[in-house]
N, C-alpha and C. Protein backbone atom coordinates (compact mmCIF):
# COMPACT_ATOMS: atom_id res chain seq x y z
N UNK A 1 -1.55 -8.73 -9.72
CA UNK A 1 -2.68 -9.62 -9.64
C UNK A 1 -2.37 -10.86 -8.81
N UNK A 2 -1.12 -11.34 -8.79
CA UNK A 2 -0.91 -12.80 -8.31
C UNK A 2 -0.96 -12.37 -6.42
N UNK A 3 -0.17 -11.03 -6.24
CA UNK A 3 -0.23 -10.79 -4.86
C UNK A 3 -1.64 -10.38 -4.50
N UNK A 4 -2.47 -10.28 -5.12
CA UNK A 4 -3.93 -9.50 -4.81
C UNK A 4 -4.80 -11.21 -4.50
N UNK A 5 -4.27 -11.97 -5.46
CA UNK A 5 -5.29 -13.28 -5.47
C UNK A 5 -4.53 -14.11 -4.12
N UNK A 6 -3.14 -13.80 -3.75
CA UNK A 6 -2.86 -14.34 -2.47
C UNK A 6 -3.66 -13.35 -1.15
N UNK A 7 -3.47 -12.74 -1.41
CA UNK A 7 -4.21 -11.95 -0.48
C UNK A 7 -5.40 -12.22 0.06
N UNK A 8 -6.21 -12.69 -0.98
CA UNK A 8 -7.76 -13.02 -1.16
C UNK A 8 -7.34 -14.57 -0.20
N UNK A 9 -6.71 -15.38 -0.74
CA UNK A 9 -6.22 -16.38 -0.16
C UNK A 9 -6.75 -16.72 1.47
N UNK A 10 -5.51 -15.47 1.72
CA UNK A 10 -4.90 -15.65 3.06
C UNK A 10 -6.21 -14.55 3.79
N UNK A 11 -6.76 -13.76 3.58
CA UNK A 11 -7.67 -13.17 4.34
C UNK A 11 -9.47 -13.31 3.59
N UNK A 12 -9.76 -14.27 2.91
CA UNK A 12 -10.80 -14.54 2.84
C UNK A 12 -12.24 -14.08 3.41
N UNK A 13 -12.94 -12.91 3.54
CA UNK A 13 -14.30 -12.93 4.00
C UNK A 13 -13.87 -12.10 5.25
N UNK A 14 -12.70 -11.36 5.71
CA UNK A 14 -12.41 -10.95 6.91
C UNK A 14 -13.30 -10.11 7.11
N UNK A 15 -14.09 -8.98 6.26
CA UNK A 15 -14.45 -8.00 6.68
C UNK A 15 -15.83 -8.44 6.60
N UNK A 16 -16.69 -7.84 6.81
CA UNK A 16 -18.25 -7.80 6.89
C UNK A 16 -19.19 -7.00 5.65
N UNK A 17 -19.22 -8.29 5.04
CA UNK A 17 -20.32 -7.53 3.89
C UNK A 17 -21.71 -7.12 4.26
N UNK A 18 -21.54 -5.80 3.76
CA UNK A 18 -21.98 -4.64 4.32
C UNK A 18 -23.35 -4.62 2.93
N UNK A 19 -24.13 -4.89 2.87
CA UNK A 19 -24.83 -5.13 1.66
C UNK A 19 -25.96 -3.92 2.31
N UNK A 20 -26.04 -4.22 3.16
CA UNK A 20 -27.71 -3.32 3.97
C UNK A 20 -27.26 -2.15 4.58
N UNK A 21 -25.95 -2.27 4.72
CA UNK A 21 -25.47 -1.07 5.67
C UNK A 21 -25.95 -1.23 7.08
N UNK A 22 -26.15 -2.21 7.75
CA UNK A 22 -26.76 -2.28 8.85
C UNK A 22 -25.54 -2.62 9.78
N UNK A 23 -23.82 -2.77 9.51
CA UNK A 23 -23.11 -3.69 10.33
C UNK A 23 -22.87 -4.55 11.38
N UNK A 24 -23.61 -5.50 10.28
CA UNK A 24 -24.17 -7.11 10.97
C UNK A 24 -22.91 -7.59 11.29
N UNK A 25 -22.54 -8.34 12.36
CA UNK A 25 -21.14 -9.16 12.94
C UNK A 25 -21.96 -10.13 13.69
N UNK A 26 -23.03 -10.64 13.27
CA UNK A 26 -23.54 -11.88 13.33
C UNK A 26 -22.89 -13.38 13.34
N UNK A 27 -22.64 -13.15 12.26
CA UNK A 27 -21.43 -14.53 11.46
C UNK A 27 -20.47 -14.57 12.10
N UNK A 28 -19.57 -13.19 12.74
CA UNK A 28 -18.10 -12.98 12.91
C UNK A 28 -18.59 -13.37 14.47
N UNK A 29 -19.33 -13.10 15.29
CA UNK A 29 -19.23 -13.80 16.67
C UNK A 29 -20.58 -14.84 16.72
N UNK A 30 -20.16 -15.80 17.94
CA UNK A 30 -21.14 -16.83 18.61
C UNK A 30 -21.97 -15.87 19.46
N UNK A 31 -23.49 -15.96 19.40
CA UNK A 31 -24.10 -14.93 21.30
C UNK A 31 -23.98 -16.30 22.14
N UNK A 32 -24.00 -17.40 21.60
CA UNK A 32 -24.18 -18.10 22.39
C UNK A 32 -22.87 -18.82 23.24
N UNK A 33 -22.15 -17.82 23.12
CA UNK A 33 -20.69 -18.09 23.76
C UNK A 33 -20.91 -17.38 25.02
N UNK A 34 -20.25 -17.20 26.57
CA UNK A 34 -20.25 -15.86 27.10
C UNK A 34 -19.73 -14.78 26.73
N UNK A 35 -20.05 -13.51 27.07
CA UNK A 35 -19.89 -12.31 26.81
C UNK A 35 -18.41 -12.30 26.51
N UNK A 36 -17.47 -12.57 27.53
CA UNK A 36 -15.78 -12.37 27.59
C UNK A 36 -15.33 -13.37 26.05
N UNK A 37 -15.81 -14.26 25.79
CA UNK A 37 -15.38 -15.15 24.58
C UNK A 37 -16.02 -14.08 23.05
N UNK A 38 -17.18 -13.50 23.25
CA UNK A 38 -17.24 -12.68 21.97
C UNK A 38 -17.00 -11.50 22.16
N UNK A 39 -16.48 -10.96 23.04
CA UNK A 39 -15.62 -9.72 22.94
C UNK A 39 -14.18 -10.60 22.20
N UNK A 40 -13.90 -11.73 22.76
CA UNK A 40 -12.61 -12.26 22.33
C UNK A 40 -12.55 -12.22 20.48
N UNK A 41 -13.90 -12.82 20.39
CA UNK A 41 -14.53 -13.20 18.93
C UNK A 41 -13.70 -11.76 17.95
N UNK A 42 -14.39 -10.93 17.93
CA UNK A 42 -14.90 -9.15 18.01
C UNK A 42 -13.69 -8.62 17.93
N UNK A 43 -12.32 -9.19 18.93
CA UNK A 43 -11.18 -8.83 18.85
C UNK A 43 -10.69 -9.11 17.56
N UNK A 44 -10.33 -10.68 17.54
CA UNK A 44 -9.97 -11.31 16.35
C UNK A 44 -10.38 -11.04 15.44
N UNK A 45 -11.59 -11.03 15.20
CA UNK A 45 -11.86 -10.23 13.95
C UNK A 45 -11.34 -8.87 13.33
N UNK A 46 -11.34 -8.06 14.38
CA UNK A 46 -10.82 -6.77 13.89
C UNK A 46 -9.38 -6.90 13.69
N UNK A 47 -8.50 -8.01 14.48
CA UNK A 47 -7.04 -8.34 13.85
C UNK A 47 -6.67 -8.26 12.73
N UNK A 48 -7.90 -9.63 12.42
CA UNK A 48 -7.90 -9.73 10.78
C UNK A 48 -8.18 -8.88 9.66
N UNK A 49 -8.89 -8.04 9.95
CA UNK A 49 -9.01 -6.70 9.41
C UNK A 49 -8.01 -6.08 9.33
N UNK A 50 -7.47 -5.76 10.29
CA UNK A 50 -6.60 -4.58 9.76
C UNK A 50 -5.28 -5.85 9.51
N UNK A 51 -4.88 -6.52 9.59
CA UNK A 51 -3.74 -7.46 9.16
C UNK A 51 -3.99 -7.43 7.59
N UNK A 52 -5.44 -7.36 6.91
CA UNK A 52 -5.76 -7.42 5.46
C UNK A 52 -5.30 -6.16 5.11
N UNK A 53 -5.97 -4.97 5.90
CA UNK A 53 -5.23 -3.58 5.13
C UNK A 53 -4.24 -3.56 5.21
N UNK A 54 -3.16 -3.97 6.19
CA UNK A 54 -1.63 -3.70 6.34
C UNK A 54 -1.06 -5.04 5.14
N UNK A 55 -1.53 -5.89 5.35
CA UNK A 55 -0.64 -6.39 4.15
C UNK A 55 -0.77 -6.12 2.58
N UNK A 56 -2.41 -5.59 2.74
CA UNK A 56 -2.43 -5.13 1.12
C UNK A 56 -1.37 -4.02 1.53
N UNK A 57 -1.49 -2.55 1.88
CA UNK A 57 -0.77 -1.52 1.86
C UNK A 57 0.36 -1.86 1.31
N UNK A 58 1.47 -2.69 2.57
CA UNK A 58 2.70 -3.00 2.34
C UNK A 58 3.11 -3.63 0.73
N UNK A 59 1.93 -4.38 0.62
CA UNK A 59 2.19 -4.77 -0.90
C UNK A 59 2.03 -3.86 -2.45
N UNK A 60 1.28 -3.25 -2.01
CA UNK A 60 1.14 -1.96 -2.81
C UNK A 60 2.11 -1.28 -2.87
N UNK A 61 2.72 -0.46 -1.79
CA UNK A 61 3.49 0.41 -1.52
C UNK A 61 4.98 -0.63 -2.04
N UNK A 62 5.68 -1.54 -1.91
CA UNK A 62 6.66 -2.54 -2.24
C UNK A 62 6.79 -2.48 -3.36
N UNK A 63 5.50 -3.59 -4.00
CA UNK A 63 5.43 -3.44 -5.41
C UNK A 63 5.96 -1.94 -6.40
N UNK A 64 5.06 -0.78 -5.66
CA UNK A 64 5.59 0.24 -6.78
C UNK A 64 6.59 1.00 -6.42
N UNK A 65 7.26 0.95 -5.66
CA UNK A 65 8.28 1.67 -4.76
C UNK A 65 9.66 0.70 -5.56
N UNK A 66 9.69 -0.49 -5.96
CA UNK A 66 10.16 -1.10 -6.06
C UNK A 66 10.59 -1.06 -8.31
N UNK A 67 9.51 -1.35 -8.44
CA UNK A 67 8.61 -0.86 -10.10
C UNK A 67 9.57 0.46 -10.39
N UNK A 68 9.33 1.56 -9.46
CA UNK A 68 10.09 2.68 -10.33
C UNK A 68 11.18 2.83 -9.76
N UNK A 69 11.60 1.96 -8.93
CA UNK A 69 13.91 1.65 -8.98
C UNK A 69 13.72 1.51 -10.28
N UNK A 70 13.88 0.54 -10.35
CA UNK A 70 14.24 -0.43 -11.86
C UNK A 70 14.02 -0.03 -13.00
N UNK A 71 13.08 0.68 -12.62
CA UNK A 71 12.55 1.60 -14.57
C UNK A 71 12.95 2.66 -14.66
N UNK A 72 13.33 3.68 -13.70
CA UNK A 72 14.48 4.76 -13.79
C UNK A 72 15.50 4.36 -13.62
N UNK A 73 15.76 3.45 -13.22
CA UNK A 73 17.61 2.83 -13.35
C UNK A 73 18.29 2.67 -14.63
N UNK A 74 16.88 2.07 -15.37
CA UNK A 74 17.21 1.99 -17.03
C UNK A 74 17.03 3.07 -17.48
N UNK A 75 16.40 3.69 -17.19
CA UNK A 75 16.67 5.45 -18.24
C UNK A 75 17.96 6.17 -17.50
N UNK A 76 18.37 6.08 -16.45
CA UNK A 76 19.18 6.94 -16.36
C UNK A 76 19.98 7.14 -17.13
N UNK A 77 20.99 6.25 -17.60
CA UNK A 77 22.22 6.48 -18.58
C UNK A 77 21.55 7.56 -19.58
N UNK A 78 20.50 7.33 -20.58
CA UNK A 78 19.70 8.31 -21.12
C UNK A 78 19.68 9.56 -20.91
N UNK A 79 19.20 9.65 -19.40
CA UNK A 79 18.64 11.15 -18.99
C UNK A 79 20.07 11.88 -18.52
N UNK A 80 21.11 11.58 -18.33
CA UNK A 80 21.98 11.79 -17.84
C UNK A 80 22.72 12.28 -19.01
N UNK A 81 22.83 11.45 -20.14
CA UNK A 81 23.56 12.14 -21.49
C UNK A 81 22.66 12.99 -21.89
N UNK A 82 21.53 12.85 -22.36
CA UNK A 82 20.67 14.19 -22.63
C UNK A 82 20.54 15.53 -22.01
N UNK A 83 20.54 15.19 -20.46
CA UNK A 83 21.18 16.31 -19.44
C UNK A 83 22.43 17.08 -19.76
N UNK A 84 23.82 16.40 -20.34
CA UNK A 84 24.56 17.25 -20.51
C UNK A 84 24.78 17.90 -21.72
N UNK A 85 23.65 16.91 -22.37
CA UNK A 85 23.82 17.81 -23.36
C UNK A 85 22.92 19.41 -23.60
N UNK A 86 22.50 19.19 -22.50
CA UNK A 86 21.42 20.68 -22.31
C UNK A 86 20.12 20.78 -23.60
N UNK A 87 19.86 19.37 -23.63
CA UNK A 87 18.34 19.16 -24.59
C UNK A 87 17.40 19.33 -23.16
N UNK A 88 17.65 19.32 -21.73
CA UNK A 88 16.85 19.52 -21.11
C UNK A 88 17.36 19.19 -19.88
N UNK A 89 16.25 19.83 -18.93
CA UNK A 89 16.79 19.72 -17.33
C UNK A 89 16.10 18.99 -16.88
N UNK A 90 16.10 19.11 -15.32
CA UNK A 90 15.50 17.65 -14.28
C UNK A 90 14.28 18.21 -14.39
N UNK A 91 13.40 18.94 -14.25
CA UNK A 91 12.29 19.61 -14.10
C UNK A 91 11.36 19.24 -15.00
N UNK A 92 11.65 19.48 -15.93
CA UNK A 92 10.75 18.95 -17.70
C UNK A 92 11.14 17.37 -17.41
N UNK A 93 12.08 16.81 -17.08
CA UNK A 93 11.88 15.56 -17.23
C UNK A 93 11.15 15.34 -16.50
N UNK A 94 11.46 15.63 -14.64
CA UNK A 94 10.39 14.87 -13.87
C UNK A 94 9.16 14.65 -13.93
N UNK A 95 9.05 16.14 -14.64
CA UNK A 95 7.12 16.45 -14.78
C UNK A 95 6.64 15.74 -15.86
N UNK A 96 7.53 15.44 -16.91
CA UNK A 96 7.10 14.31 -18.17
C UNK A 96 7.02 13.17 -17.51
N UNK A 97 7.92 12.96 -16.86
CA UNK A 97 7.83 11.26 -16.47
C UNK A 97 6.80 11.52 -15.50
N UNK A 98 6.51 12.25 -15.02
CA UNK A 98 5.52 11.76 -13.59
C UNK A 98 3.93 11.85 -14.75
N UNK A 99 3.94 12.72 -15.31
CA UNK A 99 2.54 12.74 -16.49
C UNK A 99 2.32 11.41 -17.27
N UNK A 100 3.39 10.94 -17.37
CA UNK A 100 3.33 9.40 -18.52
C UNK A 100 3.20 8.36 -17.52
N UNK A 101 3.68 8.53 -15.67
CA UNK A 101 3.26 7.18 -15.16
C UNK A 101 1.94 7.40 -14.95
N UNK A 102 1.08 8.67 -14.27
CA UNK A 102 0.17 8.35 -13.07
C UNK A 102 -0.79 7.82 -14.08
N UNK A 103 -1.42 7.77 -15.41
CA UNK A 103 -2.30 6.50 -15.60
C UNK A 103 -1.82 5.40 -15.22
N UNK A 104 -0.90 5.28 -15.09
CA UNK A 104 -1.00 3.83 -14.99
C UNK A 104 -0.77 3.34 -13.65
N UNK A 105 -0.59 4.37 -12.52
CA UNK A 105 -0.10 4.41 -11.16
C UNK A 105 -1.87 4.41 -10.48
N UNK A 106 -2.72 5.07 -11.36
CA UNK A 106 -3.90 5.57 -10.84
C UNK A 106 -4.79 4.17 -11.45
N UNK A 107 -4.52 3.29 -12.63
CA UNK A 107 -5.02 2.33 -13.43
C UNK A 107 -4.77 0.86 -12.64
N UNK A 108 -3.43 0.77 -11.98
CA UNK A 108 -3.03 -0.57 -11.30
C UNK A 108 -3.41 -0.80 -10.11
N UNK A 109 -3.52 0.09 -9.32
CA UNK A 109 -4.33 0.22 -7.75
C UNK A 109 -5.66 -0.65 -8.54
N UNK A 110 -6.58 0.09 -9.49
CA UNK A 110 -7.83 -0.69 -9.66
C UNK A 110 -7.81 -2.35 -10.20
N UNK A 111 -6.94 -3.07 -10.56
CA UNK A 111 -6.81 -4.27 -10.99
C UNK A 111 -6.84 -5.02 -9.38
N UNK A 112 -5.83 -4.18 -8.43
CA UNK A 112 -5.98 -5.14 -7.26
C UNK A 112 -7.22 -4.99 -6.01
N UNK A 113 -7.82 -3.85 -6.27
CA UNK A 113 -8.76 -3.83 -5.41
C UNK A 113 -9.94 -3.95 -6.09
N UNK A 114 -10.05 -4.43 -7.62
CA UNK A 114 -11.51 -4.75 -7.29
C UNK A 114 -11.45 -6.61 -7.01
N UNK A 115 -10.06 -7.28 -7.19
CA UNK A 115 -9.94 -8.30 -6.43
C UNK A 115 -10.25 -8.39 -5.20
N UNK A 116 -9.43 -7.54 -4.43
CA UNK A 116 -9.25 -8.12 -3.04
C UNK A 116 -10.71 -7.05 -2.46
N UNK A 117 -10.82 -6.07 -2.48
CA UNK A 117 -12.27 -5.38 -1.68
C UNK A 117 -13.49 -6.60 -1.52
N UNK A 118 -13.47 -6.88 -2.55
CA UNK A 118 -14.92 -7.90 -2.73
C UNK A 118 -14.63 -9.05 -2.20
N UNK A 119 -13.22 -9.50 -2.65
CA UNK A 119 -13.23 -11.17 -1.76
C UNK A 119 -12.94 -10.98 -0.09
N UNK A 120 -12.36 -9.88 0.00
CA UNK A 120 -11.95 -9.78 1.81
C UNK A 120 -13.39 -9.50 2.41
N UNK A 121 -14.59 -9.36 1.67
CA UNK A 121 -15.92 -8.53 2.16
C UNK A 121 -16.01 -7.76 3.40
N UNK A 122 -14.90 -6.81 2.48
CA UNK A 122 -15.05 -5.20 3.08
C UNK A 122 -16.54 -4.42 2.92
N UNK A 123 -16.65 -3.41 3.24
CA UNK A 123 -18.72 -2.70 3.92
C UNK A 123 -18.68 -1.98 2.31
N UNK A 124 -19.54 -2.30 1.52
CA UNK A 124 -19.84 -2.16 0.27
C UNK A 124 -20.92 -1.00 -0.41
N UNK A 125 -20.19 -0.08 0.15
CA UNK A 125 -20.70 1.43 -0.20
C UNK A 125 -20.13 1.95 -1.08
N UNK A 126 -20.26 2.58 -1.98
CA UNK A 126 -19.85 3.52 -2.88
C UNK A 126 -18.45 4.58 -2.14
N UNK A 127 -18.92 4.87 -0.83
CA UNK A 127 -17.90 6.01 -0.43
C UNK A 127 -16.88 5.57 0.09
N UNK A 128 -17.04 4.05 1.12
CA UNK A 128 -15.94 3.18 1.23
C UNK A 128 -15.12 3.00 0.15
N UNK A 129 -16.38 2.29 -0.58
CA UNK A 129 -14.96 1.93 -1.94
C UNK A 129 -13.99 3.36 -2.38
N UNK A 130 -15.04 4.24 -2.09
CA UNK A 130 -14.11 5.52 -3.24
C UNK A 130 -13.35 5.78 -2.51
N UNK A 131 -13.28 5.39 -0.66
CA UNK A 131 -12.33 5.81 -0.05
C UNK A 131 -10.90 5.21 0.00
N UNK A 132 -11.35 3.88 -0.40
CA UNK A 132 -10.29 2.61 -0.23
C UNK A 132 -9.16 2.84 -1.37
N UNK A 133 -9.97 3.18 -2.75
CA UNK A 133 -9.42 3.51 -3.80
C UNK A 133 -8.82 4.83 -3.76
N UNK A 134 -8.75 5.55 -3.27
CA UNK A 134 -7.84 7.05 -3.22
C UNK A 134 -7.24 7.02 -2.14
N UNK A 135 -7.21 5.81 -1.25
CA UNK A 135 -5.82 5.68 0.06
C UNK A 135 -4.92 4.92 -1.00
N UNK A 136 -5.30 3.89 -1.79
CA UNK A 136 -4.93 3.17 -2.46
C UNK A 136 -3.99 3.70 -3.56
N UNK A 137 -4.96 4.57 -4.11
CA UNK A 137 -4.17 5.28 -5.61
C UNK A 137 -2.59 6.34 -4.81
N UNK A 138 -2.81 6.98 -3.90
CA UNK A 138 -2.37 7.77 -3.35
C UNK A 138 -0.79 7.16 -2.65
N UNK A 139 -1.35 5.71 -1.94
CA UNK A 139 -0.21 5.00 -1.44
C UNK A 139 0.77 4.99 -2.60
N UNK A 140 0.32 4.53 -3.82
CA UNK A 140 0.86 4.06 -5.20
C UNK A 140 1.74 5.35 -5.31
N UNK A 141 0.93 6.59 -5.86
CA UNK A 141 1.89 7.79 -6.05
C UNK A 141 2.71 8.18 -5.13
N UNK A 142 3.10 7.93 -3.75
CA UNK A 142 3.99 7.80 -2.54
C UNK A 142 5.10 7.20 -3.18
N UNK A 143 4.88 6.19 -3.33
CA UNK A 143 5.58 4.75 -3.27
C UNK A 143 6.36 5.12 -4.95
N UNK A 144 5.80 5.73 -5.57
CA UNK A 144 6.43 5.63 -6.95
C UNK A 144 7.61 6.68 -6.60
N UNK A 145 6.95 7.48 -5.74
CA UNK A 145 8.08 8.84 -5.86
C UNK A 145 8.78 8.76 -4.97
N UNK A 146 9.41 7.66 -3.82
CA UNK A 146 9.82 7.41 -3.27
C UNK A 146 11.25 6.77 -3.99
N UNK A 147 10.30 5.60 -4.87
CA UNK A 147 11.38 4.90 -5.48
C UNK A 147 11.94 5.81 -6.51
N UNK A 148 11.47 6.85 -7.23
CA UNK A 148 12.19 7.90 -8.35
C UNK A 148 13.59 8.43 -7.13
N UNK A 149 12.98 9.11 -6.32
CA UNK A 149 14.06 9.44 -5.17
C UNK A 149 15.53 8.84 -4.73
N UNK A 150 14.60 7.44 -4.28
CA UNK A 150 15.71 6.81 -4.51
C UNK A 150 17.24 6.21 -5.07
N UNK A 151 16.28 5.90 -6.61
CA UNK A 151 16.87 5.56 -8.11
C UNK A 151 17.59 7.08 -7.96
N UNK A 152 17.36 8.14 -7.86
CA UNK A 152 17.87 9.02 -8.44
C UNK A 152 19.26 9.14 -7.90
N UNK A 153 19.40 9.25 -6.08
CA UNK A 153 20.48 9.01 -5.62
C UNK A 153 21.49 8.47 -5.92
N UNK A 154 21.54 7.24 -6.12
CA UNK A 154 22.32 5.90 -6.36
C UNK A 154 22.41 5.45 -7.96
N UNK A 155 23.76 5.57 -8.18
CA UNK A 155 24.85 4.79 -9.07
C UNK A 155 23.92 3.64 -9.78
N UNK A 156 23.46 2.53 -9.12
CA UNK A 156 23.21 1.41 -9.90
C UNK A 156 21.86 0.91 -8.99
N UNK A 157 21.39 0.04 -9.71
CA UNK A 157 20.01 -0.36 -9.26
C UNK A 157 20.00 -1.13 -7.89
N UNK A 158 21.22 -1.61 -7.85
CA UNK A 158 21.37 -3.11 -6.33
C UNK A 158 21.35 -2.03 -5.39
N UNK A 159 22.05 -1.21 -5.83
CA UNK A 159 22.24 -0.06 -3.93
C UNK A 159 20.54 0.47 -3.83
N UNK A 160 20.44 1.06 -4.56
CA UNK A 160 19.00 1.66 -4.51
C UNK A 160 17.83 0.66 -4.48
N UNK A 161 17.87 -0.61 -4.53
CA UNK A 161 17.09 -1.49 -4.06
C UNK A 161 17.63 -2.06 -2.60
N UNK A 162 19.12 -1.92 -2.63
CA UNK A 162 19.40 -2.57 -0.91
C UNK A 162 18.53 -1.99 -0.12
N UNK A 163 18.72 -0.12 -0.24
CA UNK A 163 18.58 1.08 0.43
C UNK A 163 17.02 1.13 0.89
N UNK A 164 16.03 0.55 0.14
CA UNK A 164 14.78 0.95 -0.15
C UNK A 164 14.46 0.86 1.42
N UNK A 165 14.57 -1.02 1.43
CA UNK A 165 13.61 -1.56 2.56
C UNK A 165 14.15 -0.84 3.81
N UNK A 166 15.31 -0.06 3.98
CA UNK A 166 15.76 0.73 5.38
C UNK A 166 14.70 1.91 5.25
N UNK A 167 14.21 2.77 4.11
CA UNK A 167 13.92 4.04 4.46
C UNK A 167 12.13 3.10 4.81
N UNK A 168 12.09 2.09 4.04
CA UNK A 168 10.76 1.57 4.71
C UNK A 168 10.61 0.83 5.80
N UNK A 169 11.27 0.13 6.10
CA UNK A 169 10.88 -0.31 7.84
C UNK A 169 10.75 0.76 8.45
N UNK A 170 11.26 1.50 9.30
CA UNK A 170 10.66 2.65 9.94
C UNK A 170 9.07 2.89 9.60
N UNK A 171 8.52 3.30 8.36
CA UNK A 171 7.33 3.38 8.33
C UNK A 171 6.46 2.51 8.71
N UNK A 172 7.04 0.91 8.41
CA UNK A 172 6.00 -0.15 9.17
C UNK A 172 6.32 -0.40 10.27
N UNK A 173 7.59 -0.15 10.74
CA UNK A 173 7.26 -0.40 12.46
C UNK A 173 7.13 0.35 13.20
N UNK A 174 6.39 2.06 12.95
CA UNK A 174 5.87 2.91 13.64
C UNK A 174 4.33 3.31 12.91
N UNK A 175 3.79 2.64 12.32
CA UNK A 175 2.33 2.47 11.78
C UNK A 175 1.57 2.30 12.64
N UNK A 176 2.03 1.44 13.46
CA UNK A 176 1.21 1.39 14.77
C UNK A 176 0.55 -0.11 14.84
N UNK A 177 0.79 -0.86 14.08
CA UNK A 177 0.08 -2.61 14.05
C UNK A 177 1.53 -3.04 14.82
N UNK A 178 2.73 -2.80 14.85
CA UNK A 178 3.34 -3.63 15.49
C UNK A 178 3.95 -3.17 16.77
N UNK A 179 4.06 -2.01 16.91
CA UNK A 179 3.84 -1.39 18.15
C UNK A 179 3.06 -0.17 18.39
N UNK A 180 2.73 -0.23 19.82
CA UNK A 180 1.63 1.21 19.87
C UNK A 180 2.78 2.23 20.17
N UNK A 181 2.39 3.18 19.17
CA UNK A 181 3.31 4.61 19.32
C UNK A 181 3.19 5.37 20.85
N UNK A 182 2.32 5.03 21.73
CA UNK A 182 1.93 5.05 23.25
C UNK A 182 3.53 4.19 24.02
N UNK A 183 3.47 3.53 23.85
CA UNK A 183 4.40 2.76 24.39
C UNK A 183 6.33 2.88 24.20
N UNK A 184 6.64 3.59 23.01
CA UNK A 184 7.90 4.14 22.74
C UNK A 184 7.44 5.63 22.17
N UNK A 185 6.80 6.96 23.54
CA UNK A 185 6.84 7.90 23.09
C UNK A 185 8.13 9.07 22.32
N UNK A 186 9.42 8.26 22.95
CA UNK A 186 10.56 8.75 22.85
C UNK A 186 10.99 8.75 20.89
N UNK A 187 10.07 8.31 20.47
CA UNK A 187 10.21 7.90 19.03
C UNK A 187 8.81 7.59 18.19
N UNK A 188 7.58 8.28 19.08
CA UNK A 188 6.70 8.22 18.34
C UNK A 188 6.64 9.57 17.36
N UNK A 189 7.54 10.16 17.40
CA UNK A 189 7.47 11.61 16.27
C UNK A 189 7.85 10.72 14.84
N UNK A 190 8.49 9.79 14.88
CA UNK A 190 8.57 9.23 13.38
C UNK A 190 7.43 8.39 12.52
């Protein structure tokens, strides 16, 4: 919640409330500028747009990528003696643990976007929203099973938190907001 209400903060009103469905960008440019200054307008705006989805994403994806290091770090010792003791294998566990998070993986996406959708005034449709919310829920279940992955590898929680942000940069700096995958084709397969 605290990163969702910064969010709101820092991108305030970026998107265009979409109330009529008509996508009015009235407000977002001057006509009475010349043409070359509200194409300029038109640009910036859409910056800010997608600068709002990429930083929610990244924060989403962080947050829970991060959430399930730390909470399988503490069960391991657990799952690891129970393992040898052959009360059970990785399989029944994973599938228990993955059944006991996704309420709440599918429950926490909705605390931050019905913050930030409405204050960023993103286009206010039913199918938007349902779309925003299942990139959303979906990033979350990524990001959780990323960090299980992780945790699982590694000995202790510091390595598997050093480790994280390497297997994630790559993903944000071939997303395409900070460089165009056009421009380093030699490495746009990642």
């Amino acid at each position: 919640m605290i990163f969702s209400l910064i969010i709101c903060a820092i991108f305030y009103n970026v998107g265009i409330n979409n109330e009529k469905g008509l996508g009015q960008v009235d407000d977002k440019i001057d006509s009475s500028q010349p043409i070359i200054r509200q194409k300029q307008q038109l640009f910036y705006s859409g910056m800010e747009l997608f600068g709002a989805f990429f930083f929610a994403a990244v924060n989403y994806f962080m947050g829970n990528l991060f959430n399930a290091i730390l909470v399988f770090q503490a069960e391991r010792p657990v799952f690891l003696r129970e393992q040898a003791n052959k009360m059970y294998s990785v399989l029944p566990y994973f599938m228990a643990k993955t059944m006991m998070d996704t309420p709440m993986l599918l429950f926490t996406p909705v605390l931050g976007f019905v913050v930030t959708y409405f204050a960023n005034g993103y286009e206010r449709t039913g199918e938007q929203m349902l779309k925003f919310y299942l990139v959303v829920s979906l990033q979350t279940q990524a990001a959780a099973s990323m960090g299980y992955f992780l945790s699982s590898i590694f000995e202790n929680e510091q390595t598997a938190a050093g480790v994280a942000p390497l297997c994630v940069f790559p993903m944000l700096l071939f997303g395409g907001l900070f460089a165009n995958n056009d421009s380093v084709p030699w490495l746009s397969w990642i």
